[in-house]
Protein backbone atom coordinates (compact mmCIF):
# COMPACT_ATOMS: atom_id res chain seq x y z
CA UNK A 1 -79.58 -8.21 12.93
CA UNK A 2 -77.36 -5.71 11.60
CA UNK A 3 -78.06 -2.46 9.81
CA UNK A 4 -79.27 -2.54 6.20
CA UNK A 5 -81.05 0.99 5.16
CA UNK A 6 -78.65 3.24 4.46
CA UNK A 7 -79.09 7.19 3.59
CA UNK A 8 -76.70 8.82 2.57
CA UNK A 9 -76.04 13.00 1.47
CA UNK A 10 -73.44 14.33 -0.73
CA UNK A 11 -72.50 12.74 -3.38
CA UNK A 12 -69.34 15.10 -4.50
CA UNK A 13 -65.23 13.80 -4.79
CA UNK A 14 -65.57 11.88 -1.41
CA UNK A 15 -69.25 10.59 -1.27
CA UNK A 16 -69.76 9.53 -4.41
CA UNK A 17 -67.08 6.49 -3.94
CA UNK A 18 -67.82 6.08 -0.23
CA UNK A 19 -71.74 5.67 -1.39
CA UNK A 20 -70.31 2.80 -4.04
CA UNK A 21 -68.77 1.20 -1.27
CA UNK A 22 -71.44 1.17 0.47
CA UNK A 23 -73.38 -0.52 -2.38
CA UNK A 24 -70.67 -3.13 -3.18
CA UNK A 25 -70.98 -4.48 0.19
CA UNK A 26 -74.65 -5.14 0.07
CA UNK A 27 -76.25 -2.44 2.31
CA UNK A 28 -79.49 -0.96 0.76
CA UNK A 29 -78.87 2.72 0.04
CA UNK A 30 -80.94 5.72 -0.85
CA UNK A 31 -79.48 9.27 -1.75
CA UNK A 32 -79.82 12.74 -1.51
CA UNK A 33 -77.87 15.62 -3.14
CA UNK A 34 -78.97 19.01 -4.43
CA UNK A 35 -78.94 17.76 -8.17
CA UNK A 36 -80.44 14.46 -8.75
CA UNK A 37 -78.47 14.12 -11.96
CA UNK A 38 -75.53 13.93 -9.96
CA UNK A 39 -76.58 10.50 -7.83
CA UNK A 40 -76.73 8.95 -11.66
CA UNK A 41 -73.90 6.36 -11.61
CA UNK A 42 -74.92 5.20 -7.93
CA UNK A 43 -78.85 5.09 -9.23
CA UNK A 44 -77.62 3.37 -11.93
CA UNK A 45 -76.19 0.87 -9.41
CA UNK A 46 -79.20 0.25 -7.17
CA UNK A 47 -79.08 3.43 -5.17
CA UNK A 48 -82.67 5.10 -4.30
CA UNK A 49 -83.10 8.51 -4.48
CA UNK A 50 -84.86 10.86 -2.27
CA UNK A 51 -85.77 14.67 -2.34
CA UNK A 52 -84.86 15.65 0.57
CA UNK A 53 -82.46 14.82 3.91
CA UNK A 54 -85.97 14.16 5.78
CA UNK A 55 -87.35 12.09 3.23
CA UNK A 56 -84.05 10.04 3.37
CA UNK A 57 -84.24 9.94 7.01
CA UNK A 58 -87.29 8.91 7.27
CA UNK A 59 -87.01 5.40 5.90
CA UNK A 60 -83.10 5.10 7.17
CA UNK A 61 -81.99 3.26 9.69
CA UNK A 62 -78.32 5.03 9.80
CA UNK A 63 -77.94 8.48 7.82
CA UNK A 64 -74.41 9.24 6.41
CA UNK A 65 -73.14 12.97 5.12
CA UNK A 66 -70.00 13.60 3.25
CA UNK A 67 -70.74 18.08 2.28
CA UNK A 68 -68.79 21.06 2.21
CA UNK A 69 -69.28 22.86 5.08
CA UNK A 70 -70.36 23.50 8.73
CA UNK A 71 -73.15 25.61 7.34
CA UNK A 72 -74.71 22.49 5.10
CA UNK A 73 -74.13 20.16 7.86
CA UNK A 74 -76.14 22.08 10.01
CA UNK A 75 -78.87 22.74 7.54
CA UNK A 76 -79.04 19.17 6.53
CA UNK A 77 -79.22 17.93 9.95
CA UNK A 78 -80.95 20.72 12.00
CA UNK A 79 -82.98 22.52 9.05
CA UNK A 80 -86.49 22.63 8.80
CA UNK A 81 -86.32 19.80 5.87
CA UNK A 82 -83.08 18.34 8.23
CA UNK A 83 -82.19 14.47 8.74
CA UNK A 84 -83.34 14.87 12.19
CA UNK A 85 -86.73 15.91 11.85
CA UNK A 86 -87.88 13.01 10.26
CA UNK A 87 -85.10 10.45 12.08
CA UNK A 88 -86.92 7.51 14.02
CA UNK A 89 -85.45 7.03 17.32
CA UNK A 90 -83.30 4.35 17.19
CA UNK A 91 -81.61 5.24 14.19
CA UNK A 92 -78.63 6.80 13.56
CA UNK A 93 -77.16 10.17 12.18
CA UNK A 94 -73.15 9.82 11.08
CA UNK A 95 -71.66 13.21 10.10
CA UNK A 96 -68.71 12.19 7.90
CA UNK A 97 -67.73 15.90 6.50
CA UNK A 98 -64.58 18.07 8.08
CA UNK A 99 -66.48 20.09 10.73
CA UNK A 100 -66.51 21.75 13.41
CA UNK A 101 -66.08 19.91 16.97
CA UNK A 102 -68.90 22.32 18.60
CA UNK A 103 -71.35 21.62 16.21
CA UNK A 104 -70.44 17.67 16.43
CA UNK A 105 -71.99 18.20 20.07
CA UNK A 106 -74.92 20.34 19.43
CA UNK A 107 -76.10 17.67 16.89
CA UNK A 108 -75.69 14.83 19.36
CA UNK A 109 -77.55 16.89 21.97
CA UNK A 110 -80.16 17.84 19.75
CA UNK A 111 -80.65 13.89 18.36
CA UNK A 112 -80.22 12.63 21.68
CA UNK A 113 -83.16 14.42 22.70
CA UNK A 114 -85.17 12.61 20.05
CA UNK A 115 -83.66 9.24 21.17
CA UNK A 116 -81.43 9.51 18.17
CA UNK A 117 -76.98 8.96 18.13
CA UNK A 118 -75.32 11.17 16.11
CA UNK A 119 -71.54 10.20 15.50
CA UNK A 120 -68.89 12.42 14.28
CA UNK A 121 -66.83 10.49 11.53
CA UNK A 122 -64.84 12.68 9.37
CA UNK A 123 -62.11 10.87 7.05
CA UNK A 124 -58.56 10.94 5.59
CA UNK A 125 -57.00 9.74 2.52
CA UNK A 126 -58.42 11.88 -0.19
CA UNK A 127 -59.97 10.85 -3.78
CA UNK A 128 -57.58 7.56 -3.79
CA UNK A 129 -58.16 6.51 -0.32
CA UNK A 130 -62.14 6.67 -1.00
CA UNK A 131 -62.23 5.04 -4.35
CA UNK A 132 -59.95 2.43 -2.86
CA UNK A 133 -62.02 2.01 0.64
CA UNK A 134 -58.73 2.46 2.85
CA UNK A 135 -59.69 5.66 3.98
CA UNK A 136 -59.19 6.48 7.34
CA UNK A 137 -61.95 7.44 10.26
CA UNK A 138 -61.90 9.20 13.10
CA UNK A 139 -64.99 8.98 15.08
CA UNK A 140 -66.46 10.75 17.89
CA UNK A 141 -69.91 9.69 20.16
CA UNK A 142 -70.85 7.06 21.86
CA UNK A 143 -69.09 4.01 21.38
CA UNK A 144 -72.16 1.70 21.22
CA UNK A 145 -73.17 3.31 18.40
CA UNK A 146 -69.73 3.41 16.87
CA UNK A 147 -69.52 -0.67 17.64
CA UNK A 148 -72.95 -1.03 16.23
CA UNK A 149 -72.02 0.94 12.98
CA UNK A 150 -68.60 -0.43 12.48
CA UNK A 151 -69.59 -2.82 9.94
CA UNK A 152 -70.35 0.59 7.73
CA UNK A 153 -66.94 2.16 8.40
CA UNK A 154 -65.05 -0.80 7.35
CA UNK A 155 -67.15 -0.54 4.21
CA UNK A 156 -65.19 2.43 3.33
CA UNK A 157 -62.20 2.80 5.50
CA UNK A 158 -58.92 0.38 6.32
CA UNK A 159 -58.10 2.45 9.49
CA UNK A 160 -61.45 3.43 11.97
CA UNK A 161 -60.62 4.47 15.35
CA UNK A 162 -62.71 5.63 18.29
CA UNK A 163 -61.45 8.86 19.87
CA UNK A 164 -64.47 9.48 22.41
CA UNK A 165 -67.17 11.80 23.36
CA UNK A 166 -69.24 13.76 20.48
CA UNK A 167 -66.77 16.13 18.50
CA UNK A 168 -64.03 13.75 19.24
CA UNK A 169 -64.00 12.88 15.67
CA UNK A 170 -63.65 16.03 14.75
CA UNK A 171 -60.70 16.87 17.29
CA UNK A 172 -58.61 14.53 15.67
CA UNK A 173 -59.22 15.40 12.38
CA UNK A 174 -58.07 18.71 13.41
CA UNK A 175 -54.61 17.32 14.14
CA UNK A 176 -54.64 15.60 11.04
CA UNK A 177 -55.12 18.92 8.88
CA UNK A 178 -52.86 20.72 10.86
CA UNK A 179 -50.04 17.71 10.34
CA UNK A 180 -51.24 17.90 7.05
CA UNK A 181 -50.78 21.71 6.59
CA UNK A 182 -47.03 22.09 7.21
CA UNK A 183 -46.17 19.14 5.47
CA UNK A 184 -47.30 20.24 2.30
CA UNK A 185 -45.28 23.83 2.55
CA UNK A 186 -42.65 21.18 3.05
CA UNK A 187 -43.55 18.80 0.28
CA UNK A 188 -43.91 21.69 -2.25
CA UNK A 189 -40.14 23.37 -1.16
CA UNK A 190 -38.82 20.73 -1.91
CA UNK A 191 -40.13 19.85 -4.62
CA UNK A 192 -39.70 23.99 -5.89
CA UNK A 193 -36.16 23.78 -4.46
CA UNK A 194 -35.37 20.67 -6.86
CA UNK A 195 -36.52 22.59 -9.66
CA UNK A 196 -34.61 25.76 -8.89
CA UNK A 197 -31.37 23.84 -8.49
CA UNK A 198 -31.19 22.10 -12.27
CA UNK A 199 -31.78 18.82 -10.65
CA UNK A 200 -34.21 15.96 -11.97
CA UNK A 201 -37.08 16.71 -9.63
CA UNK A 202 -38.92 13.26 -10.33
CA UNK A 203 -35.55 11.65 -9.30
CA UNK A 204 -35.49 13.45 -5.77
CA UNK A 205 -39.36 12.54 -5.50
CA UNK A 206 -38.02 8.94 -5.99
CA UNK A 207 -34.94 9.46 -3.85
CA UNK A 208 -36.56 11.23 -0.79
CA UNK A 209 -39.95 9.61 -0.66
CA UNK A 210 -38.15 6.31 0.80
CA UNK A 211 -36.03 8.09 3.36
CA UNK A 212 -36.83 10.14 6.56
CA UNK A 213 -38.80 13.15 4.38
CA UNK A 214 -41.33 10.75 3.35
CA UNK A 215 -44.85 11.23 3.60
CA UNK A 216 -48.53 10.56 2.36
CA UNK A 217 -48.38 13.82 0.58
CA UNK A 218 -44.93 13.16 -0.83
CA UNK A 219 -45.84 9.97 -2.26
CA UNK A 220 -49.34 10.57 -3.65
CA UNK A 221 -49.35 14.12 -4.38
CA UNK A 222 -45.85 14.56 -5.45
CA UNK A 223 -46.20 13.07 -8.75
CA UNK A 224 -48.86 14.75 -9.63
CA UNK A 225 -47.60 18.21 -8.62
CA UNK A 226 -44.52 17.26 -10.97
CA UNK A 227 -47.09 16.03 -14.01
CA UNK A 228 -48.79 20.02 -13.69
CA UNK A 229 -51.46 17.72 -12.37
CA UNK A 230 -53.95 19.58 -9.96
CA UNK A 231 -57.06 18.01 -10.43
CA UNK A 232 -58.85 18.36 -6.82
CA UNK A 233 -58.76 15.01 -4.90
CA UNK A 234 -59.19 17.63 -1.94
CA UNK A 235 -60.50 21.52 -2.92
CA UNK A 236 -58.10 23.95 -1.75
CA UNK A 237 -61.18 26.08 -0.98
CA UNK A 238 -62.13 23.22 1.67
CA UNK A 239 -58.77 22.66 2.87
CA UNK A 240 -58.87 26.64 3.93
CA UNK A 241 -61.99 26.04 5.70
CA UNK A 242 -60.47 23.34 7.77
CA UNK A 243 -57.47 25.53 8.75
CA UNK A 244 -59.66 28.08 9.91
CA UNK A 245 -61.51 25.72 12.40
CA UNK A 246 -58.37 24.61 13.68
CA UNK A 247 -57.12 27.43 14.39
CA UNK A 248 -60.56 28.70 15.82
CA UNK A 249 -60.63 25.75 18.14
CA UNK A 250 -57.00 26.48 18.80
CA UNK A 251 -57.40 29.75 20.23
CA UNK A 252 -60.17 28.85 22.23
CA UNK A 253 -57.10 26.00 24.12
CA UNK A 254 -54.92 29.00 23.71
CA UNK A 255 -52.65 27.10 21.86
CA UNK A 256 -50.37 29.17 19.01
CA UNK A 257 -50.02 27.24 16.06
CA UNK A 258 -47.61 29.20 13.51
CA UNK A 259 -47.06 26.57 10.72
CA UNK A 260 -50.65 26.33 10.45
CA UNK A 261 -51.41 30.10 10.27
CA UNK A 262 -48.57 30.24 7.38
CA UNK A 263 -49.97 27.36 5.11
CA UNK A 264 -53.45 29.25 5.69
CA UNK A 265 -52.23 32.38 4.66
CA UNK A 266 -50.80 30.85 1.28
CA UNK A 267 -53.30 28.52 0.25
CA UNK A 268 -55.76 31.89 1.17
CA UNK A 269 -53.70 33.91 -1.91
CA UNK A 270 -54.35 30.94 -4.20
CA UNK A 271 -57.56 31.20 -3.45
CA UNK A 272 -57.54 35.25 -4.12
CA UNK A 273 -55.79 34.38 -7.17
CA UNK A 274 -59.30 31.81 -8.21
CA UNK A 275 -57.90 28.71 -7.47
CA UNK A 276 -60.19 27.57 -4.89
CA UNK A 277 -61.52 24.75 -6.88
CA UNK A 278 -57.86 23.21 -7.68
CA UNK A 279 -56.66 21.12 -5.71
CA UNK A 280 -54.41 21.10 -2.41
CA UNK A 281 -51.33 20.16 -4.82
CA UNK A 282 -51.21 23.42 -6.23
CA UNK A 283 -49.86 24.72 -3.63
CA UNK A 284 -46.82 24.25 -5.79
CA UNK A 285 -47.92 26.69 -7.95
CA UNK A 286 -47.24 29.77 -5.23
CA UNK A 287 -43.60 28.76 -5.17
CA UNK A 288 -43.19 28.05 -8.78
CA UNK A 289 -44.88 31.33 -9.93
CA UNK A 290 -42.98 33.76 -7.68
């Protein structure tokens, strides 16, 4: 018999679609976020709430998180009121948020202690990608677990791949941030460069996105960069806390990654300049305003 009980934490730009998902495809699911009032659409839906991440564990048989973080991972996880305090062995504990690789591995240590798996799952495809459940995962632990909770990632994601050991997950979301990094200092030249020149920048966007230059980032974010548009599908102030733990992790491989130390350092003015809550797409804006 498969999994049923589902708890799941944070219910912000991400979670609160993945949650839905979740709901559409039958699984029972309770919730937990700092301010009940914003669980109200998925309550609404059949969704039970719960006061804290113990209380939610405690009745779970798999316990999902989609925060801001490393620092509210750990708390919700590891805290005194934490997931795992109250987690029955034999459950599961699925870490969904950007994080860090070495905390990835001290949860699954700590859980497997308690005779708990902890998975590291973190996503791709932005707002779109999980309103649309094509988003895709990258998961980390052991792969029982991740074949016993598959049903649950294709609930919410078109492309779910297993990458290995705890913090695998993680690893690879790395590399997908840093890809992710340079491409939109690209995306947004080009775009500026367009502008600059007289031409019709929505007909380059047209032109480009079907040739070699194209991209995810071209295609979904260009348009609205064009359209002033910078509604956060993805907080800039998040996307700087990725970059930092890839290039943390990084050094510690002594690897050198330039591009990805540049695209920090801009997106770190925007956020000087109080833009931290826009989203990644305003990048633009640092080319633009200069």
């Amino acid at each position: 018999m498969g999994i049923k009980k589902i708890g799941f934490i944070g219910i912000g730009v991400m979670g609160k679609s993945m949650a839905a998902n979740l709901l559409r495809a039958g699984f029972e699911l309770s919730v937990y976020t700092r301010r009940q009032e914003t669980a109200g659409e998925l309550l609404a839906q059949g969704a039970k709430w719960q006061s804290s991440p113990a209380a939610l564990a405690a009745e779970a048989e798999a316990v999902l998180s989609m925060v801001g973080y490393p620092a509210d991972v750990e708390a919700i996880y590891l805290g005194k009121e934490g997931a795992l305090a109250a987690a029955r062995a034999g459950s599961y504990l699925v870490d969904m948020t950007t994080s860090s690789p070495a905390l990835a591995q001290k949860i699954a240590a700590a859980a497997a202690v308690k005779g708990v798996q902890a998975l590291d799952a973190p996503v791709s495809g932005g707002d779109s990608g999980a309103k649309n459940a094509t988003l895709a995962i990258m998961v980390g632990g052991e792969r029982q677990a991740y074949e016993t909770l598959l049903p649950l990632f294709k609930a919410m994601g078109k492309t779910i791949c297993y990458f290995g050991a705890a913090g695998s997950g993680q690893y690879a979301k790395m590399s997908n941030q840093i890809a992710i990094a340079s491409n939109m200092m690209g995306v947004c030249e080009a775009l500026a460069y367009a502008k600059k020149s007289g031409l019709d920048p929505e007909a380059v966007l047209r032109t480009i996105s079907t040739g070699a230059a194209g991209s995810w980032s071209l295609a979904n974010l260009g348009p609205r960069m064009l359209k002033g548009d910078y509604a956060p599908g993805f907080f800039i102030k998040h996307f700087i806390k990725d970059m930092r733990i890839a290039i943390e992790s990084a050094e510690t491989m002594e690897l050198e990654l330039p591009g990805l130390k540049l695209a920090k350092k801009l997106y770190d003015e925007l956020a000087a300049a109080g833009k931290e809550n826009l989203g990644t797409q305003a990048l633009l804006q640092r080319y633009l305003d200069k």
